[in-house]
PDB file of N, CA and C in Angstrom:
ATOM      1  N   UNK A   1      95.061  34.674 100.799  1.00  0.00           N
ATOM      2  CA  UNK A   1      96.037  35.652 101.252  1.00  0.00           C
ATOM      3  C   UNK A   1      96.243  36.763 100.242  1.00  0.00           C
ATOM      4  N   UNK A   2      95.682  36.603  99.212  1.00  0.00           N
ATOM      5  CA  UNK A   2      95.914  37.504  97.800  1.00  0.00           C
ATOM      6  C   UNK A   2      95.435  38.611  98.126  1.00  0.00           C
ATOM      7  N   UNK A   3      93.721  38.355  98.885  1.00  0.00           N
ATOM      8  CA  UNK A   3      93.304  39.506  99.098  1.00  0.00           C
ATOM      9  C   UNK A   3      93.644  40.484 100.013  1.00  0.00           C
ATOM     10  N   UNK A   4      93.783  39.715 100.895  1.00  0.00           N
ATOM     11  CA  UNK A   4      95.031  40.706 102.229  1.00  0.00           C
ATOM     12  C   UNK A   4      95.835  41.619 101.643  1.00  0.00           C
ATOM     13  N   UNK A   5      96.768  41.056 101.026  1.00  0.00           N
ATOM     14  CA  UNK A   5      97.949  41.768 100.096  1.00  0.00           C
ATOM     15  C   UNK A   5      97.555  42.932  99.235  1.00  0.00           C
ATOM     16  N   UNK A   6      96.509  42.692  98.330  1.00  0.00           N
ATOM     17  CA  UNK A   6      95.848  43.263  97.671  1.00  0.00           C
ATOM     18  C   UNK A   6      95.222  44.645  98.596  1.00  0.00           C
ATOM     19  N   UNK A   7      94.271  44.475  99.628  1.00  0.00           N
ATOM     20  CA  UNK A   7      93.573  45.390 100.627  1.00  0.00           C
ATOM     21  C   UNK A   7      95.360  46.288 101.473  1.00  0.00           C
ATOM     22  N   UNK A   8      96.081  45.196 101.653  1.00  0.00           N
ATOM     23  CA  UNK A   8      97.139  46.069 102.460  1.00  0.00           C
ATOM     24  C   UNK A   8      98.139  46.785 101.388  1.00  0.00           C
ATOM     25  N   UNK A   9      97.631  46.941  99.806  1.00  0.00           N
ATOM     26  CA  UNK A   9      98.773  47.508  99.049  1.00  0.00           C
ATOM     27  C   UNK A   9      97.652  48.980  98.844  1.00  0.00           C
ATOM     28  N   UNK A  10      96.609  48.688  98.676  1.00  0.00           N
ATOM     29  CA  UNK A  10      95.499  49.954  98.151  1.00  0.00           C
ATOM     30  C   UNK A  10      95.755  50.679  99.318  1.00  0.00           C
ATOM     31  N   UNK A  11      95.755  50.450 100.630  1.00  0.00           N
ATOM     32  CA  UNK A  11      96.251  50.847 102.069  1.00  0.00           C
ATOM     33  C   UNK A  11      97.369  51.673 102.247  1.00  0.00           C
ATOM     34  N   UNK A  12      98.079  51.063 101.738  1.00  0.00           N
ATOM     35  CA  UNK A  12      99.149  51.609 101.270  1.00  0.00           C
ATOM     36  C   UNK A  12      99.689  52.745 100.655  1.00  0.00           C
ATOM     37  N   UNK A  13      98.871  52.508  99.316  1.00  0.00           N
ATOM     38  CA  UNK A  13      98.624  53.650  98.660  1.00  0.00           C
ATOM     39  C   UNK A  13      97.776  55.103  98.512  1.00  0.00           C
ATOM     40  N   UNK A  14      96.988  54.111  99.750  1.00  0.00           N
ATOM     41  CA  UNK A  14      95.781  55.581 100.461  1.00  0.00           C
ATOM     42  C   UNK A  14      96.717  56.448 101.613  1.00  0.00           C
ATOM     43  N   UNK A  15      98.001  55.110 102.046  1.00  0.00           N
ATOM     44  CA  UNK A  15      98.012  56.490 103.399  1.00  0.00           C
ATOM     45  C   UNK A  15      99.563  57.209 102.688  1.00  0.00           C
ATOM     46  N   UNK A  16     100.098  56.851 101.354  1.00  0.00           N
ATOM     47  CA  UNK A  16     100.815  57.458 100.641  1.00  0.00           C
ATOM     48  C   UNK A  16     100.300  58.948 100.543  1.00  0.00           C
ATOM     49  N   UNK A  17      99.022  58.827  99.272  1.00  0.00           N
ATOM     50  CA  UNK A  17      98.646  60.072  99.061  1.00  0.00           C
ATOM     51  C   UNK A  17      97.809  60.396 100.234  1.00  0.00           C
ATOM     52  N   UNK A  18      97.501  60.532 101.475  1.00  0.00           N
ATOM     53  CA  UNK A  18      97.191  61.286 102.473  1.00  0.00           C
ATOM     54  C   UNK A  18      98.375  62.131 102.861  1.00  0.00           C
ATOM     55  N   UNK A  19      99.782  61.294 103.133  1.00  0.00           N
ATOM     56  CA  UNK A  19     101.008  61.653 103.328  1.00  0.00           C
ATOM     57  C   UNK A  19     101.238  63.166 102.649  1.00  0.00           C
ATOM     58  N   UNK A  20     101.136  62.367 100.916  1.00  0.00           N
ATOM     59  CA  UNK A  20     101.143  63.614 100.269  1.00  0.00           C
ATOM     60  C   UNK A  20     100.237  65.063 100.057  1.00  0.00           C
ATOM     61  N   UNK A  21      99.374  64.583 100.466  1.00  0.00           N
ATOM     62  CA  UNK A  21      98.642  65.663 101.128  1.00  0.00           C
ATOM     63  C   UNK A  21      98.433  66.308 102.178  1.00  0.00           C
ATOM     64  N   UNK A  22      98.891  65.609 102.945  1.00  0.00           N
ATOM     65  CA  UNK A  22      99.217  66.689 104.034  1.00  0.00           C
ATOM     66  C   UNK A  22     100.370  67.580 103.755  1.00  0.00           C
ATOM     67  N   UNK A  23     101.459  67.144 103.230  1.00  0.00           N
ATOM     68  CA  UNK A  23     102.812  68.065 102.631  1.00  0.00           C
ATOM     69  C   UNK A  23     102.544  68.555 101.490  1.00  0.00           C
ATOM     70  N   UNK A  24     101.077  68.886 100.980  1.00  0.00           N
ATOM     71  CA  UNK A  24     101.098  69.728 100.171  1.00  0.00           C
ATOM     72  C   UNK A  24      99.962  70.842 101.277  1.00  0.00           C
ATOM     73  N   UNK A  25      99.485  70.539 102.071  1.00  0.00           N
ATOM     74  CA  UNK A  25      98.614  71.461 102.684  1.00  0.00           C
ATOM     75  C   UNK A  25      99.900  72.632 103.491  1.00  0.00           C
ATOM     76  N   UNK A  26     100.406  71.351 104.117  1.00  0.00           N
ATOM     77  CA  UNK A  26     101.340  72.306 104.616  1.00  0.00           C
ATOM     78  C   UNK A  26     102.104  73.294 104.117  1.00  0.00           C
ATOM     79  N   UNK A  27     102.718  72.936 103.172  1.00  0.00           N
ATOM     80  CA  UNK A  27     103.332  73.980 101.777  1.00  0.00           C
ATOM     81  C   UNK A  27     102.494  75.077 101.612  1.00  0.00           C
ATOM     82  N   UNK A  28     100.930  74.922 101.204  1.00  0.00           N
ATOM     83  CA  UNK A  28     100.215  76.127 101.230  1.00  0.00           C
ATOM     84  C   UNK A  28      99.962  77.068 101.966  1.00  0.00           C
ATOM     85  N   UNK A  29      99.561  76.592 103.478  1.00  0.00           N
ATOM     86  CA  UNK A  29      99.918  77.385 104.428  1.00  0.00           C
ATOM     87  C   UNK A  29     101.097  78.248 104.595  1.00  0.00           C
ATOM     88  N   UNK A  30     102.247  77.625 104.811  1.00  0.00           N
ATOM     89  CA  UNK A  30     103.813  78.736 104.538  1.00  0.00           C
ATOM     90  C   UNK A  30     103.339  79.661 103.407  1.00  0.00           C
ATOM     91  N   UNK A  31     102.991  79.088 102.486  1.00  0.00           N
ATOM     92  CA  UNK A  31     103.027  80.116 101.294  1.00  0.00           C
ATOM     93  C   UNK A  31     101.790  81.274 101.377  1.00  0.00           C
ATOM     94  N   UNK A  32     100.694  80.987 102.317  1.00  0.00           N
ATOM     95  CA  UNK A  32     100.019  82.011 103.124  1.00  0.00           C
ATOM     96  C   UNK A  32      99.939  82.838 103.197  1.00  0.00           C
ATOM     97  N   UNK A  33     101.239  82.492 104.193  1.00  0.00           N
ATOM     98  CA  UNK A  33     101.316  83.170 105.221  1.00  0.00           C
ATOM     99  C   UNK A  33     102.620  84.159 104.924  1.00  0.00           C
ATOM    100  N   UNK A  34     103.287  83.643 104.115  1.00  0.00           N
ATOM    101  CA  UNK A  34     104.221  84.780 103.641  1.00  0.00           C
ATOM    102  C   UNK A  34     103.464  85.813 102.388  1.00  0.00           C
ATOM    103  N   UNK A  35     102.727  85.316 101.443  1.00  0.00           N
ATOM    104  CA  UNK A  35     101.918  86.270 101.158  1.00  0.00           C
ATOM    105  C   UNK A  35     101.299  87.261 102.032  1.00  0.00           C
ATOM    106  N   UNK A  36     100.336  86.469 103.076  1.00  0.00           N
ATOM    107  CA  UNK A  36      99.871  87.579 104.167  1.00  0.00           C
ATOM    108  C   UNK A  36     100.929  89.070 104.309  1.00  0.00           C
ATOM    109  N   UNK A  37     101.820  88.727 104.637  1.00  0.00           N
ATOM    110  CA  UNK A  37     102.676  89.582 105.038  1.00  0.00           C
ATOM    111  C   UNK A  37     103.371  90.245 104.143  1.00  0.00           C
ATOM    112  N   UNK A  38     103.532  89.659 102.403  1.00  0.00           N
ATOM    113  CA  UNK A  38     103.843  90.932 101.888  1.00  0.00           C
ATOM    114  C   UNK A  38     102.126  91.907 101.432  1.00  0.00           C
ATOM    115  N   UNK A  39     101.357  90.875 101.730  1.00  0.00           N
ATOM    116  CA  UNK A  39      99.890  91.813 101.421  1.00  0.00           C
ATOM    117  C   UNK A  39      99.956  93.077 102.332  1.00  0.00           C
ATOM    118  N   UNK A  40     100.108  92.635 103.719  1.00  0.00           N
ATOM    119  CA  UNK A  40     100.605  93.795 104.484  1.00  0.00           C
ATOM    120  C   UNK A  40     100.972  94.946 104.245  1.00  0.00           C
ATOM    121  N   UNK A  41     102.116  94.341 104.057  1.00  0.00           N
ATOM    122  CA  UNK A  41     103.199  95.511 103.490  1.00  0.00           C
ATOM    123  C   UNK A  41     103.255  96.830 102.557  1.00  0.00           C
ATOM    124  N   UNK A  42     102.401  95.414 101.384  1.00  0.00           N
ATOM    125  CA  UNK A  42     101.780  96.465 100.305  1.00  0.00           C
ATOM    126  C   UNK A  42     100.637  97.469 100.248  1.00  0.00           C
ATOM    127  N   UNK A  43      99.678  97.136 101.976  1.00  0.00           N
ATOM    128  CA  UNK A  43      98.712  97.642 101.597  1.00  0.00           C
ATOM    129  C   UNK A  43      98.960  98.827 102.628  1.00  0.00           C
ATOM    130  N   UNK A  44      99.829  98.713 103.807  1.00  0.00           N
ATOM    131  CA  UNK A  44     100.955  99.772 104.168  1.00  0.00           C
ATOM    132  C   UNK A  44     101.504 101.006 103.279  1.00  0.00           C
ATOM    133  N   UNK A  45     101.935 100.280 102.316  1.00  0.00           N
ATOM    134  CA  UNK A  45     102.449 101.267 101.133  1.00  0.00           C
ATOM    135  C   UNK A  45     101.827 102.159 100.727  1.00  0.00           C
ATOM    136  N   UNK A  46     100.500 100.892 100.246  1.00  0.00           N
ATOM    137  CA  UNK A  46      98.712 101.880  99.796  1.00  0.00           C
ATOM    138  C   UNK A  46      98.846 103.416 100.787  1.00  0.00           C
ATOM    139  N   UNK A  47      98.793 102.908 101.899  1.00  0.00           N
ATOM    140  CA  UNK A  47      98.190 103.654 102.803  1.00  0.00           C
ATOM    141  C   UNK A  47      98.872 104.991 103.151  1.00  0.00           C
ATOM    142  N   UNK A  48     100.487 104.511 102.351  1.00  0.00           N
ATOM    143  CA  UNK A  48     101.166 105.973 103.027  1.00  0.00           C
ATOM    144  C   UNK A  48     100.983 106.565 101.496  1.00  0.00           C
ATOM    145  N   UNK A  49     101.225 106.103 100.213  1.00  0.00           N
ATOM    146  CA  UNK A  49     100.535 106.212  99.307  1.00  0.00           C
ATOM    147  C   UNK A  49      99.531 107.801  99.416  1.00  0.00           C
ATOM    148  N   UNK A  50      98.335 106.923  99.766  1.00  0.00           N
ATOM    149  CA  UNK A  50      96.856 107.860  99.671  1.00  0.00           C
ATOM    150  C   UNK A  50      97.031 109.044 101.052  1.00  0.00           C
ATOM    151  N   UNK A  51      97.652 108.833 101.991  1.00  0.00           N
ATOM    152  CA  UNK A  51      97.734 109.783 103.000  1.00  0.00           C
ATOM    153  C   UNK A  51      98.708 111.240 102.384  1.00  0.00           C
ATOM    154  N   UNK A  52     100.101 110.506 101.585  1.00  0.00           N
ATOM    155  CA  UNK A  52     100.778 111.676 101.036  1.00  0.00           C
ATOM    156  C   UNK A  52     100.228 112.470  99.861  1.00  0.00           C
ATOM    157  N   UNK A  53      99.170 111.424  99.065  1.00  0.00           N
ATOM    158  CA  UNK A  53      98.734 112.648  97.995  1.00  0.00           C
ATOM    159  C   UNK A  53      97.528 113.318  98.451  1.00  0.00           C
ATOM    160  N   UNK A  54      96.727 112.664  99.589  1.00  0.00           N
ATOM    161  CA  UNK A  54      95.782 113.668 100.221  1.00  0.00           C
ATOM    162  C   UNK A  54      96.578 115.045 100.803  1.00  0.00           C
ATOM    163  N   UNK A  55      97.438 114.729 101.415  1.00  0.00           N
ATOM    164  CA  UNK A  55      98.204 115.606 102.584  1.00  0.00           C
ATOM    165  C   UNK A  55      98.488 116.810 101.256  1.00  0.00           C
ATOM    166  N   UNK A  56      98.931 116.618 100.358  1.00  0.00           N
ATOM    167  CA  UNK A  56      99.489 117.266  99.170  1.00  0.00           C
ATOM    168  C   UNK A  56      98.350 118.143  98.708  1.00  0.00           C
ATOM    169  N   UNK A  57      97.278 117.439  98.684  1.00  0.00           N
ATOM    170  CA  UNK A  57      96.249 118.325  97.900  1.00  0.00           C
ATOM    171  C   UNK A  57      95.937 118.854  98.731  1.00  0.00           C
ATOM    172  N   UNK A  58      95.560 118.755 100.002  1.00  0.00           N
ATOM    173  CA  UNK A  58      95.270 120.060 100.957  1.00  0.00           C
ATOM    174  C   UNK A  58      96.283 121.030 101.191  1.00  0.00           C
ATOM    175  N   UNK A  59      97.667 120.795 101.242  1.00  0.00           N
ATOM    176  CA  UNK A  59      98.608 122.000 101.066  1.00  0.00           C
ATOM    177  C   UNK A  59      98.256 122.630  99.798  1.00  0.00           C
ATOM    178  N   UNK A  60      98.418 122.161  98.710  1.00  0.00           N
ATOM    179  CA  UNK A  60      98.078 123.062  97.523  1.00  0.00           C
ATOM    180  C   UNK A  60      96.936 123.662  98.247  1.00  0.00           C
ATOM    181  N   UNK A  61      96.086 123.350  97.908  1.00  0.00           N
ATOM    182  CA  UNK A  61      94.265 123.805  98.697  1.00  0.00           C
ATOM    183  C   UNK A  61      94.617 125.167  99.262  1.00  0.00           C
ATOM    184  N   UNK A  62      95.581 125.170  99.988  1.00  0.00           N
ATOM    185  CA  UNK A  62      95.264 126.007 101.269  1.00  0.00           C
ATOM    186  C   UNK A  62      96.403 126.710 100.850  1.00  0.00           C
ATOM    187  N   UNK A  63      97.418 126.469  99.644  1.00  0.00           N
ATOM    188  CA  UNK A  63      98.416 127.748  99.257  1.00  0.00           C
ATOM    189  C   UNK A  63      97.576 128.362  98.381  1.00  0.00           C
ATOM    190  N   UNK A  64      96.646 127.778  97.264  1.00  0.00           N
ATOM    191  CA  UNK A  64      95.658 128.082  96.533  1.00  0.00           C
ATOM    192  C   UNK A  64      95.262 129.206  97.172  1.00  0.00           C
ATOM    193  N   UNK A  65      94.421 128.678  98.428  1.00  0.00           N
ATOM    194  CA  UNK A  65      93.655 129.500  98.844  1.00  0.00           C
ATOM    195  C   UNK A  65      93.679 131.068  99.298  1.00  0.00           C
ATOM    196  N   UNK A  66      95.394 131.003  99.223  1.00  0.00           N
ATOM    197  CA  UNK A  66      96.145 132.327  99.801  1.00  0.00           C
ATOM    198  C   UNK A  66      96.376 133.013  98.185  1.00  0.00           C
ATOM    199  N   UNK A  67      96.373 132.401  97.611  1.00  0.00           N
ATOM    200  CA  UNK A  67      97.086 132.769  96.109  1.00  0.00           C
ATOM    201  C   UNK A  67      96.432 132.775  95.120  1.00  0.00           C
ATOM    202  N   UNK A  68      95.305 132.049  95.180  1.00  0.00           N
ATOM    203  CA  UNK A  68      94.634 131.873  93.766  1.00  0.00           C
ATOM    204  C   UNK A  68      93.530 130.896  93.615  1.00  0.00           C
ATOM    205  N   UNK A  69      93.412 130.165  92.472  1.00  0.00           N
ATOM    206  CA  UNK A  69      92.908 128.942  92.530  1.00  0.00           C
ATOM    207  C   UNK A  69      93.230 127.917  92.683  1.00  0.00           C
ATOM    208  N   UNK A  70      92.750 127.030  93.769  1.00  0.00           N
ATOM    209  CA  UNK A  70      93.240 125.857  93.611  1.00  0.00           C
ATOM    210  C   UNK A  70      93.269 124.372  92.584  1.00  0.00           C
ATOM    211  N   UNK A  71      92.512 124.923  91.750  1.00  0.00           N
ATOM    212  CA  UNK A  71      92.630 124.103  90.212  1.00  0.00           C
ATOM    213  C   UNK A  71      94.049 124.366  89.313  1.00  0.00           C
ATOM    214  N   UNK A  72      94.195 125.759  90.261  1.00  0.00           N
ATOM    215  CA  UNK A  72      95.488 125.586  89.094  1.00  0.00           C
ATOM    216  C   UNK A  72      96.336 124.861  89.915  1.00  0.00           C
ATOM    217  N   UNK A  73      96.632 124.735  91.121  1.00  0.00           N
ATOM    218  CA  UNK A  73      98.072 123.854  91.409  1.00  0.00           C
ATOM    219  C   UNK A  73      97.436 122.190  91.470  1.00  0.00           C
ATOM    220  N   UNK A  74      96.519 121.627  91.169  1.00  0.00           N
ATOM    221  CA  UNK A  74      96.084 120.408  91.071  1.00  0.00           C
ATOM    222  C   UNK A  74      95.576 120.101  89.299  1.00  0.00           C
ATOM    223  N   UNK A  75      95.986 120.735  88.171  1.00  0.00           N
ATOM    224  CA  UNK A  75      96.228 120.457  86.882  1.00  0.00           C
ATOM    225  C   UNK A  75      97.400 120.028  86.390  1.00  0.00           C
ATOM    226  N   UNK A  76      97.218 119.020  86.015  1.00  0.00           N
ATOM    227  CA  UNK A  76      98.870 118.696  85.405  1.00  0.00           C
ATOM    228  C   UNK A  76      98.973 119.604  83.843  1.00  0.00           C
ATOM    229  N   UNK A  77     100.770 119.917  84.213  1.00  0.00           N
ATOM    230  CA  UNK A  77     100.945 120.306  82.798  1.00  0.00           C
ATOM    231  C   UNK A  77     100.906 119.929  81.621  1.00  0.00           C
ATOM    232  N   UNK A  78     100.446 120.431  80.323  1.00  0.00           N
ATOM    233  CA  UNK A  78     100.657 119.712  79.226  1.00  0.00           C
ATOM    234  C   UNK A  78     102.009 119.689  78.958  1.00  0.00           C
ATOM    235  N   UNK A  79     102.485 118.625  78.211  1.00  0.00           N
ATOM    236  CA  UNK A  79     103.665 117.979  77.726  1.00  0.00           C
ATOM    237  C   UNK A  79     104.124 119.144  76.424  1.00  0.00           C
TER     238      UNK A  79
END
């Protein structure tokens, strides 16, 4: 009967850490998936980001273009 005991405690302890692994899979997933969504967000940001300093350099561009050069309104000043 030792061995029974023995086979039903390792058993035991296999469907423990399965247990615990599944509640750690699951944990990762949530944590995902809320990443996903601030990745989103951020890459949203990116996006209005690169659209406003494009949008910017073609206004300069095209006041430039009425006025002067457009290197000069796309040089930063020295300090």
């Amino acid at each position: 009967m030792t061995e029974g005991c023995a086979v039903a405690s390792v058993l035991g302890m296999l469907e423990e850490r399965e247990a615990a692994a599944r509640v750690r899979v699951e944990d990762l997933r949530e944590e995902a998936a809320r990443l996903a969504e601030v990745l989103e967000a951020a890459e949203i940001e990116l996006d209005r980001r690169v659209i406003a300093r494009e949008e910017l350099v073609e206004a300069l561009a095209m006041s430039a273009g009425k006025s002067g050069d457009p290197e000069t309104f796309l040089q930063v000043p020295p300090e």
